[in-house]
PDB file of N, CA and C in Angstrom:
ATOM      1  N   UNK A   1     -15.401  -7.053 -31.667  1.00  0.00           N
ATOM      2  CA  UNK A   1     -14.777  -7.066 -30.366  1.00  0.00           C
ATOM      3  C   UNK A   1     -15.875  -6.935 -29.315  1.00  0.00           C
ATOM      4  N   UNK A   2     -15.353  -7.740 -28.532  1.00  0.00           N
ATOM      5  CA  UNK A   2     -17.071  -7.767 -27.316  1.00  0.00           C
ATOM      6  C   UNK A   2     -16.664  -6.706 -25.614  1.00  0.00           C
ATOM      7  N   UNK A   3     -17.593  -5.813 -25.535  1.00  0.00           N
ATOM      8  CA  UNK A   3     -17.489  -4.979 -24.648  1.00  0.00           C
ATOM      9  C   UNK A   3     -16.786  -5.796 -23.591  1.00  0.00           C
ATOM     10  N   UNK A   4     -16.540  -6.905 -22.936  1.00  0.00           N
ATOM     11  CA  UNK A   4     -16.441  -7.607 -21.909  1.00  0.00           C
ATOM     12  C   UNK A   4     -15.011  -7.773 -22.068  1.00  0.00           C
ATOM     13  N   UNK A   5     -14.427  -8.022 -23.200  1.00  0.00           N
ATOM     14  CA  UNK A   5     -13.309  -7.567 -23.068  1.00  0.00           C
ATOM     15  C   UNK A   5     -12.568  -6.439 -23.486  1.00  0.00           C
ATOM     16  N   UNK A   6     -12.745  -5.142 -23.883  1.00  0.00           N
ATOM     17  CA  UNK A   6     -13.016  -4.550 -23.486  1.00  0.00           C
ATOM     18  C   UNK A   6     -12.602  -3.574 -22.421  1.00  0.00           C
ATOM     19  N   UNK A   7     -13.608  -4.137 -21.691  1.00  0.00           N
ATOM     20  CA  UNK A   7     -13.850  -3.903 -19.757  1.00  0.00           C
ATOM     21  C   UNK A   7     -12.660  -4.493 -19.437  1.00  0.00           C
ATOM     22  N   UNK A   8     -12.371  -5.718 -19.393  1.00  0.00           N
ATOM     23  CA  UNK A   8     -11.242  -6.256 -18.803  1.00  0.00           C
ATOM     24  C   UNK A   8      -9.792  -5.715 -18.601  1.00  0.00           C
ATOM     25  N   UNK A   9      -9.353  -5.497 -20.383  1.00  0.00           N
ATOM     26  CA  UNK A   9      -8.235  -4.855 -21.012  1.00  0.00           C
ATOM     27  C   UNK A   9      -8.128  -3.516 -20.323  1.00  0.00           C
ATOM     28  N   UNK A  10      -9.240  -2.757 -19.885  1.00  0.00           N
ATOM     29  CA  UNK A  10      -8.684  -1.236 -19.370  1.00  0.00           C
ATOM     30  C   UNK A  10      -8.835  -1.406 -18.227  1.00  0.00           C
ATOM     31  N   UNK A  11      -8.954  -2.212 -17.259  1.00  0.00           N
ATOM     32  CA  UNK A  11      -8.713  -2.656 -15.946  1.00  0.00           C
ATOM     33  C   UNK A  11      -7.876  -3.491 -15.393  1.00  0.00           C
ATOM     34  N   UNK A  12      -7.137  -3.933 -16.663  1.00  0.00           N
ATOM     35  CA  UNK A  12      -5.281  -4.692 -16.249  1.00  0.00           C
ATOM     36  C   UNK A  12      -4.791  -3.749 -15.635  1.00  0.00           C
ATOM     37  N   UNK A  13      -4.780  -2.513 -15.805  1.00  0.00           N
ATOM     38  CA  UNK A  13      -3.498  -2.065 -15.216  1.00  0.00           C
ATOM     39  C   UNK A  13      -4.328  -0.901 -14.120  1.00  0.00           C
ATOM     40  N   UNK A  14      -5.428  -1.424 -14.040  1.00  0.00           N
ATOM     41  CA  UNK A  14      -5.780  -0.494 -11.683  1.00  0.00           C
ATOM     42  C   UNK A  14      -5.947  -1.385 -11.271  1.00  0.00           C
ATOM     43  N   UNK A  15      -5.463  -0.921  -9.882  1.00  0.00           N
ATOM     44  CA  UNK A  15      -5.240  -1.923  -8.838  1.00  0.00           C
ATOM     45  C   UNK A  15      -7.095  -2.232  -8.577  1.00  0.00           C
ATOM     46  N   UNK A  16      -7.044  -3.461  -7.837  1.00  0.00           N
ATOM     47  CA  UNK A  16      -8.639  -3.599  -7.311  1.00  0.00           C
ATOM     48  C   UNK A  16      -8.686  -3.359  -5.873  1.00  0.00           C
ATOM     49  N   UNK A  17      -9.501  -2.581  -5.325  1.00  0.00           N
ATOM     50  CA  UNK A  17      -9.783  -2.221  -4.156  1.00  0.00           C
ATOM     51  C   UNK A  17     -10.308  -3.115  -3.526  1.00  0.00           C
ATOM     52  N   UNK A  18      -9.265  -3.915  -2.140  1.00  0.00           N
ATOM     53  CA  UNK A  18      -9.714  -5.027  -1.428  1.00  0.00           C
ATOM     54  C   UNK A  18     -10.295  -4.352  -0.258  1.00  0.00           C
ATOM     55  N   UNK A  19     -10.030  -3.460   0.299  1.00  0.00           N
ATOM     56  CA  UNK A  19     -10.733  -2.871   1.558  1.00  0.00           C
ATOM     57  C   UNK A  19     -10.397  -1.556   1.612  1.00  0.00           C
ATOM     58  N   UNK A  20     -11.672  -0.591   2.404  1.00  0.00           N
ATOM     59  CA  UNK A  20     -11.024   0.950   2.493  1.00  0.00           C
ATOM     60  C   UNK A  20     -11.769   1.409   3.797  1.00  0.00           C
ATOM     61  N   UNK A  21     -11.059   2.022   4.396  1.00  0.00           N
ATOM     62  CA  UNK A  21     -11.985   3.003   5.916  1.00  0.00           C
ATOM     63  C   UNK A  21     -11.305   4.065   5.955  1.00  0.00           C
ATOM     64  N   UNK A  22     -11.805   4.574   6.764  1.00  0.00           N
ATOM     65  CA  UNK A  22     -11.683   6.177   6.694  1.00  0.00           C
ATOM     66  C   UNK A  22     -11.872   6.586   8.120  1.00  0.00           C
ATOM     67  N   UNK A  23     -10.886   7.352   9.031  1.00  0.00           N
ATOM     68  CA  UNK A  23     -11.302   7.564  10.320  1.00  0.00           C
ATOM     69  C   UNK A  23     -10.363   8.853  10.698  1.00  0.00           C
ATOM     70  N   UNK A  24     -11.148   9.931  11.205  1.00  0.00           N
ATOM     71  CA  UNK A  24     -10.581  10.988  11.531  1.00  0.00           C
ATOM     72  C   UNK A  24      -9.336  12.416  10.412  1.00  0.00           C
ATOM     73  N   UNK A  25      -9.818  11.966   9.257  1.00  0.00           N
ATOM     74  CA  UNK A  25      -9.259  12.405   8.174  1.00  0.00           C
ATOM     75  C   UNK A  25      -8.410  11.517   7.456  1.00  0.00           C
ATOM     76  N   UNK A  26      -7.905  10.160   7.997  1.00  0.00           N
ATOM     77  CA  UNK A  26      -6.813   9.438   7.148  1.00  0.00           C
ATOM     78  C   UNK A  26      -7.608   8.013   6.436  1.00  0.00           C
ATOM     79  N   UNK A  27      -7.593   8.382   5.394  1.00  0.00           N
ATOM     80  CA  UNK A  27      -7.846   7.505   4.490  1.00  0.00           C
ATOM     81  C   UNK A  27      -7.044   5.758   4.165  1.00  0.00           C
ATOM     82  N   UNK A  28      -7.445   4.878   4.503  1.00  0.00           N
ATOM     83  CA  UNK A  28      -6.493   3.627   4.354  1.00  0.00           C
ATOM     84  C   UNK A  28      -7.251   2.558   3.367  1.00  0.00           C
ATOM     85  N   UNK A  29      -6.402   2.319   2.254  1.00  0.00           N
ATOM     86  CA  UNK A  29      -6.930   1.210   1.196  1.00  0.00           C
ATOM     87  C   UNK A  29      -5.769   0.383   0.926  1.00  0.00           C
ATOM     88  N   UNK A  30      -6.607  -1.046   0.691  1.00  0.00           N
ATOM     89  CA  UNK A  30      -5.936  -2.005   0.922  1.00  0.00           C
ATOM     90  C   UNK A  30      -6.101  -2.553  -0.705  1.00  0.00           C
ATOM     91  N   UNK A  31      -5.235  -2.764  -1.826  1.00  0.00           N
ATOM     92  CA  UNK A  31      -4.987  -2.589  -2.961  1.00  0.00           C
ATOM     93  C   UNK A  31      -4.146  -4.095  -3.783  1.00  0.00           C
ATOM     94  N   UNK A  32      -4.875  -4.527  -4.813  1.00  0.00           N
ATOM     95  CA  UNK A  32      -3.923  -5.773  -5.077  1.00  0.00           C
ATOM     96  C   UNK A  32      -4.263  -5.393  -6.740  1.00  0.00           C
ATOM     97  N   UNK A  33      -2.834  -5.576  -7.314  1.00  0.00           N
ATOM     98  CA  UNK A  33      -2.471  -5.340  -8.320  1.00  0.00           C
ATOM     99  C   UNK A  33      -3.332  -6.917  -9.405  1.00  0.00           C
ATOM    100  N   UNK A  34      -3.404  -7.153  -9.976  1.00  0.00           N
ATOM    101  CA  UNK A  34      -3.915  -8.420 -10.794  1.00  0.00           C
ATOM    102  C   UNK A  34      -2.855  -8.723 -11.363  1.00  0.00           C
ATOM    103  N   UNK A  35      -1.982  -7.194 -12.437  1.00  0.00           N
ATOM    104  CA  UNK A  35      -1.005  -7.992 -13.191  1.00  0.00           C
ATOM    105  C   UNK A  35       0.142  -8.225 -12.772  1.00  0.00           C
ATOM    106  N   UNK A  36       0.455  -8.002 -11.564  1.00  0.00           N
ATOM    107  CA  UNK A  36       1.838  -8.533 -11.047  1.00  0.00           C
ATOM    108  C   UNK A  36       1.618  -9.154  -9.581  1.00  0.00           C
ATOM    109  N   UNK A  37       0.211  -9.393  -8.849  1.00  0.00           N
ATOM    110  CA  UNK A  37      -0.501 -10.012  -8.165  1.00  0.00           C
ATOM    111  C   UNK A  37       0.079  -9.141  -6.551  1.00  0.00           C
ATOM    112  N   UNK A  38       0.775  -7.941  -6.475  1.00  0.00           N
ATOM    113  CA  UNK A  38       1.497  -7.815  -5.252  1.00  0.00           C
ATOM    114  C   UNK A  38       0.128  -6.527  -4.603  1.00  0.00           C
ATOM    115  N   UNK A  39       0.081  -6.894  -3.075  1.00  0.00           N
ATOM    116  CA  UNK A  39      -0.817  -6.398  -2.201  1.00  0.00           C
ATOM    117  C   UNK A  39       0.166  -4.847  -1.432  1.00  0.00           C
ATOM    118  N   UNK A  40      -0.433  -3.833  -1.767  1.00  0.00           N
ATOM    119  CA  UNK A  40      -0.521  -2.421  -1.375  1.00  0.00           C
ATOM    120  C   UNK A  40      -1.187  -1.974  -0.182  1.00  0.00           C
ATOM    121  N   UNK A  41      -0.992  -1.511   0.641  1.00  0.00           N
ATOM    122  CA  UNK A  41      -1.779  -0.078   1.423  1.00  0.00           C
ATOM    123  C   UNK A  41      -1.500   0.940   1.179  1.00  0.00           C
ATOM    124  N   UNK A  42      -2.386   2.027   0.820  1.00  0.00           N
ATOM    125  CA  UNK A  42      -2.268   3.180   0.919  1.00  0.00           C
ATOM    126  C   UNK A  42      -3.034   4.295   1.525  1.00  0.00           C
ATOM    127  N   UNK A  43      -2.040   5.006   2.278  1.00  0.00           N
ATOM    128  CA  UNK A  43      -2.176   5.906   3.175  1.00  0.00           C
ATOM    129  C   UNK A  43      -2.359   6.941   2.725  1.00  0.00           C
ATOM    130  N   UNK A  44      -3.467   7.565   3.244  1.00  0.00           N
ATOM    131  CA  UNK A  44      -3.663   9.020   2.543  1.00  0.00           C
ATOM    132  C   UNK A  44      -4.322  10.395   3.715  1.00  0.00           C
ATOM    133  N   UNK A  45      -3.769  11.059   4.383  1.00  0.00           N
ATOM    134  CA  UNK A  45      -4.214  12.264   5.386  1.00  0.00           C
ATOM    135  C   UNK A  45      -4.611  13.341   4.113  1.00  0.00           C
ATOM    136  N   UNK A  46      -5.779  13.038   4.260  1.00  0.00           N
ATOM    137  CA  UNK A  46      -6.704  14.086   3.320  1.00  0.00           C
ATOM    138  C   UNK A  46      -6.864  15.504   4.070  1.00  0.00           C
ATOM    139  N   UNK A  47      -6.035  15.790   5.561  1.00  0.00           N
ATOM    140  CA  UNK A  47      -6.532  17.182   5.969  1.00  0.00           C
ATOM    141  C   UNK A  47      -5.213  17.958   5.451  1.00  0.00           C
ATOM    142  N   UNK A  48      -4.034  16.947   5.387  1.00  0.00           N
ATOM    143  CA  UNK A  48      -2.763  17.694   5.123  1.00  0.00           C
ATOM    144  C   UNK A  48      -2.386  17.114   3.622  1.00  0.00           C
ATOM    145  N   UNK A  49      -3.076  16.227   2.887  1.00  0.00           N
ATOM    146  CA  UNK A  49      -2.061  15.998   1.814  1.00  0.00           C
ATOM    147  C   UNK A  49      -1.256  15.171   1.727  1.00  0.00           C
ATOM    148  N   UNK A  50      -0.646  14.593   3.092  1.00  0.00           N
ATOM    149  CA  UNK A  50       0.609  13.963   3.301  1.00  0.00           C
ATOM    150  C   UNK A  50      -0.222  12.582   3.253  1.00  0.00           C
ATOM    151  N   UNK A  51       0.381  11.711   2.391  1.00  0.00           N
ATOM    152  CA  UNK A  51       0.677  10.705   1.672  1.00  0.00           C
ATOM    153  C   UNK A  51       1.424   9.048   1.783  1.00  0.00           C
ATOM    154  N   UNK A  52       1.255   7.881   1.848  1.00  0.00           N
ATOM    155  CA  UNK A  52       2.718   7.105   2.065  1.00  0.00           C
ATOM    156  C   UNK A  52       1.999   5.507   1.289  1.00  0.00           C
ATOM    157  N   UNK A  53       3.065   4.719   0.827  1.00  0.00           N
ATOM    158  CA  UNK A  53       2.630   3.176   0.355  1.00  0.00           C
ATOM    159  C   UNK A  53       3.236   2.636   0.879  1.00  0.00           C
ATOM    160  N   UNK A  54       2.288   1.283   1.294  1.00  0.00           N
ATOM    161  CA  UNK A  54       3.372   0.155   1.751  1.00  0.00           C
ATOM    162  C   UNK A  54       2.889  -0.678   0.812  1.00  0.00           C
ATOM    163  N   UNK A  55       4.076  -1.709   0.989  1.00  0.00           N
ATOM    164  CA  UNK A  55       4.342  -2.751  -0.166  1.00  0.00           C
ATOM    165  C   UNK A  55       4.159  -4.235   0.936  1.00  0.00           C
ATOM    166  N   UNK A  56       3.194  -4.673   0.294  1.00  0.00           N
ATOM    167  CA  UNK A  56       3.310  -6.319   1.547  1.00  0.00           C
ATOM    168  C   UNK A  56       4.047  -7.616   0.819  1.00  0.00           C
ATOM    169  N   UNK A  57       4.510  -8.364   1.648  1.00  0.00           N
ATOM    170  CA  UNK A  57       5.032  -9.785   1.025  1.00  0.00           C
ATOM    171  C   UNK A  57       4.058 -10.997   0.784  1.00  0.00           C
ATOM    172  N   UNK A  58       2.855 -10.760   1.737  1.00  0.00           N
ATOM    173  CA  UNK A  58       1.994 -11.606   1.658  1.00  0.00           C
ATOM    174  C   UNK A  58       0.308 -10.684   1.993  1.00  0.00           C
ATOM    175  N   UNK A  59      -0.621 -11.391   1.802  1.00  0.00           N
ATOM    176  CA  UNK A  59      -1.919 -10.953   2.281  1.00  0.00           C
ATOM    177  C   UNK A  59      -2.211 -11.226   3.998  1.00  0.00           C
ATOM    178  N   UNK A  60      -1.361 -12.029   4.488  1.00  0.00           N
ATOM    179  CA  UNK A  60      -1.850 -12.020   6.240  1.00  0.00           C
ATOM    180  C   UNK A  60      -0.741 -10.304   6.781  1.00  0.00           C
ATOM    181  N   UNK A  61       0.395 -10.023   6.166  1.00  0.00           N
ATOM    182  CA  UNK A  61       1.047  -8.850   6.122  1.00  0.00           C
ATOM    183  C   UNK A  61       0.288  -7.837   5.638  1.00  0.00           C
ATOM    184  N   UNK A  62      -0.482  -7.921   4.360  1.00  0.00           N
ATOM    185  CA  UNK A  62      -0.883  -6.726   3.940  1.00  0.00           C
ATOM    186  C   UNK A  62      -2.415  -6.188   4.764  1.00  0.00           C
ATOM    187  N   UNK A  63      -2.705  -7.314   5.229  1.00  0.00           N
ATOM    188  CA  UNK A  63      -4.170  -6.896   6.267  1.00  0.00           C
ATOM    189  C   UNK A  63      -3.690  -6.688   7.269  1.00  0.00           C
ATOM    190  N   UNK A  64      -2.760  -6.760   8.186  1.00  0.00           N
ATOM    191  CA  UNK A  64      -1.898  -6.108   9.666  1.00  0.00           C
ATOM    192  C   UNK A  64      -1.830  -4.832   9.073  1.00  0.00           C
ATOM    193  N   UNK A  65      -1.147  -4.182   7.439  1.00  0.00           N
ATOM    194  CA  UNK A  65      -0.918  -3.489   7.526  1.00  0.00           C
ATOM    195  C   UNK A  65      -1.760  -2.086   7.664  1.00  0.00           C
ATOM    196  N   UNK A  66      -2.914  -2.932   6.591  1.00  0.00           N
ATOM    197  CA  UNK A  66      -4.124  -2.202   6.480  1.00  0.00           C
ATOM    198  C   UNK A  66      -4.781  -1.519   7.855  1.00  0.00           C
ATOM    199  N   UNK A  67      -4.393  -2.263   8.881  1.00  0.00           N
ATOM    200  CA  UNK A  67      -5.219  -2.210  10.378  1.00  0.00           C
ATOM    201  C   UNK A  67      -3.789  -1.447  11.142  1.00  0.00           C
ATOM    202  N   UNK A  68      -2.937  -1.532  10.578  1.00  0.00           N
ATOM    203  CA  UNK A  68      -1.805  -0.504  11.503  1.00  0.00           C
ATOM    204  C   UNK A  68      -0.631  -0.204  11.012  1.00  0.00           C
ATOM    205  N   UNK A  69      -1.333   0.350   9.963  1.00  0.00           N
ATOM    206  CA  UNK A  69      -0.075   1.118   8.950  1.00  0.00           C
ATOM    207  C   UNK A  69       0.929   1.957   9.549  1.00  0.00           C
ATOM    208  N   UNK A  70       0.193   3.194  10.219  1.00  0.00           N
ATOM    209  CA  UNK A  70       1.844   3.685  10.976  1.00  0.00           C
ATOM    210  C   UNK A  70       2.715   2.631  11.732  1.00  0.00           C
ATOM    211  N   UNK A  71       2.614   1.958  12.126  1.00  0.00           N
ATOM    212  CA  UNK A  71       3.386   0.945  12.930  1.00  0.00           C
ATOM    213  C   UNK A  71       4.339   0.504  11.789  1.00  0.00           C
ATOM    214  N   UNK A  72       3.559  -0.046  10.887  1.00  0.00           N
ATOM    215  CA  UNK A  72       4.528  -0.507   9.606  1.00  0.00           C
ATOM    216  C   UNK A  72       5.613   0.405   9.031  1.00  0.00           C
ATOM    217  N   UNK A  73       5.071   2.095   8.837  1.00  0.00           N
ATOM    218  CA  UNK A  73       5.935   3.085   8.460  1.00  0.00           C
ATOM    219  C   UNK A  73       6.961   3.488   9.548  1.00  0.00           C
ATOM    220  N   UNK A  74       6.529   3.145  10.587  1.00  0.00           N
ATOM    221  CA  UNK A  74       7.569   3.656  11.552  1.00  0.00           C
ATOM    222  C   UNK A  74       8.643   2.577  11.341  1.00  0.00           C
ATOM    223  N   UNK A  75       8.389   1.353  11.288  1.00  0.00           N
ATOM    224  CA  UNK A  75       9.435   0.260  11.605  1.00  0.00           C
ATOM    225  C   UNK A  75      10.283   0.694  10.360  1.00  0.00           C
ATOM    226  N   UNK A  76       9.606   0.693   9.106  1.00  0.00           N
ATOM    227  CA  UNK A  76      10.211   0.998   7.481  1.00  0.00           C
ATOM    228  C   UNK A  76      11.265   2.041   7.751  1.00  0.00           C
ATOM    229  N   UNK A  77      10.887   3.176   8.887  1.00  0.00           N
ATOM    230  CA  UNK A  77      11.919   3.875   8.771  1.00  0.00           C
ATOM    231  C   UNK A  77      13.207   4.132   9.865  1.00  0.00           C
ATOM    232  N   UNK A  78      12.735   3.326  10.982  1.00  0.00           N
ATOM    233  CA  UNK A  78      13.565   2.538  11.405  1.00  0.00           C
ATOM    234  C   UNK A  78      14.868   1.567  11.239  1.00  0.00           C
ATOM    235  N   UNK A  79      14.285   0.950  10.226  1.00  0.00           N
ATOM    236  CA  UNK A  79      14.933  -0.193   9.266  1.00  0.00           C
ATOM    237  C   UNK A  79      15.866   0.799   8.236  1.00  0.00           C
ATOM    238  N   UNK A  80      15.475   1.842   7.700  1.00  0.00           N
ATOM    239  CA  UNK A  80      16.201   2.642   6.954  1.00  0.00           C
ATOM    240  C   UNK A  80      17.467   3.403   7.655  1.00  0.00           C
ATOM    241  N   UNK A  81      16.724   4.189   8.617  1.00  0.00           N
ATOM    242  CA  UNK A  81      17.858   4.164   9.195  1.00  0.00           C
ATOM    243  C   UNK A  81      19.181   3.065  10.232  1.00  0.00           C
ATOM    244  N   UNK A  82      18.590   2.079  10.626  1.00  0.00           N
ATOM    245  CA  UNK A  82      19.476   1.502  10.790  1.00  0.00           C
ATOM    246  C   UNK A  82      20.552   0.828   9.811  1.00  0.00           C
ATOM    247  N   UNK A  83      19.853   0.608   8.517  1.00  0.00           N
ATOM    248  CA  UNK A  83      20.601   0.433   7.035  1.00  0.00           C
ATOM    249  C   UNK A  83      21.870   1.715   6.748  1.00  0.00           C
ATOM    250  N   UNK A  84      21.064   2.569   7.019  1.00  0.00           N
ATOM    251  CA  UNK A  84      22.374   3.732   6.682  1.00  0.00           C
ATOM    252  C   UNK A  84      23.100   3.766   7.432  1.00  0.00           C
ATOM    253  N   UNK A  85      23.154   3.489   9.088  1.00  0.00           N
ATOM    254  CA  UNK A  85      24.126   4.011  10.334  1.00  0.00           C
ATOM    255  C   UNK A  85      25.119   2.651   9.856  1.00  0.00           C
ATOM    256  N   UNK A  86      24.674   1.508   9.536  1.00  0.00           N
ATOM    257  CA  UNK A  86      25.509   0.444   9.303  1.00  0.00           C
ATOM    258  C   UNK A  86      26.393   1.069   8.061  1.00  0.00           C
ATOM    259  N   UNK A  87      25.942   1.292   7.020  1.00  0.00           N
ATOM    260  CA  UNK A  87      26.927   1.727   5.639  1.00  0.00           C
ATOM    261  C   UNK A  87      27.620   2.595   5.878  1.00  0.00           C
ATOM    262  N   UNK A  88      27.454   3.553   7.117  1.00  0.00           N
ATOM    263  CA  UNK A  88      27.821   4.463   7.138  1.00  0.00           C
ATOM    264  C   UNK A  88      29.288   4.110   7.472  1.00  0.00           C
ATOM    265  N   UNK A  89      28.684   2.673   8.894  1.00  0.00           N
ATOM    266  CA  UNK A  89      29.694   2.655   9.941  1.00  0.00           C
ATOM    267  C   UNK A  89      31.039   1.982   9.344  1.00  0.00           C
ATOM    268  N   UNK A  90      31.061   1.104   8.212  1.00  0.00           N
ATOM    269  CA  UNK A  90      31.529   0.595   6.854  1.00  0.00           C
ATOM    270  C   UNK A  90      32.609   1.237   6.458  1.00  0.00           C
TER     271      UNK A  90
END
């Protein structure tokens, strides 16, 4: 069995790191899966712990998101709640 694959086989399943910065304690990486090909950000506030993923539909989405992720989480929860006030209203 040749080291090269190997290497490959235990790197199917982490994501590959397409971009990462770091500014003022919050950590942002921009993440694409190989075996199911779907593009990630993840958010990380390393002073508190507090945490969040977004999920993109495309790569021109997942680099907006990368560059203004809260915007994205705010709308996400926006969108949530307007989902529930509707079921609610049902």
């Amino acid at each position: 069995m040749s080291t090269e694959t190997d290497n490959q086989d235990s790197r199917a399943g982490m994501p590959t790191e397409l971009a990462h910065r770091t500014a003022d304690g919050i950590e942002v990486l921009l993440l694409w899966d190989g075996g199911d090909g779907r593009l990630r950000v993840v958010v990380d506030d390393v002073r508190d712990g507090d945490s969040f993923e977004l999920l993109a539909d495309d790569g021109r989405q997942a680099l907006d998101a990368f560059y203004h992720p809260f915007a994205y989480a705010a709308a996400r929860v926006a969108g949530d709640r307007r989902a529930r006030a509707s079921t609610i209203a049902l």
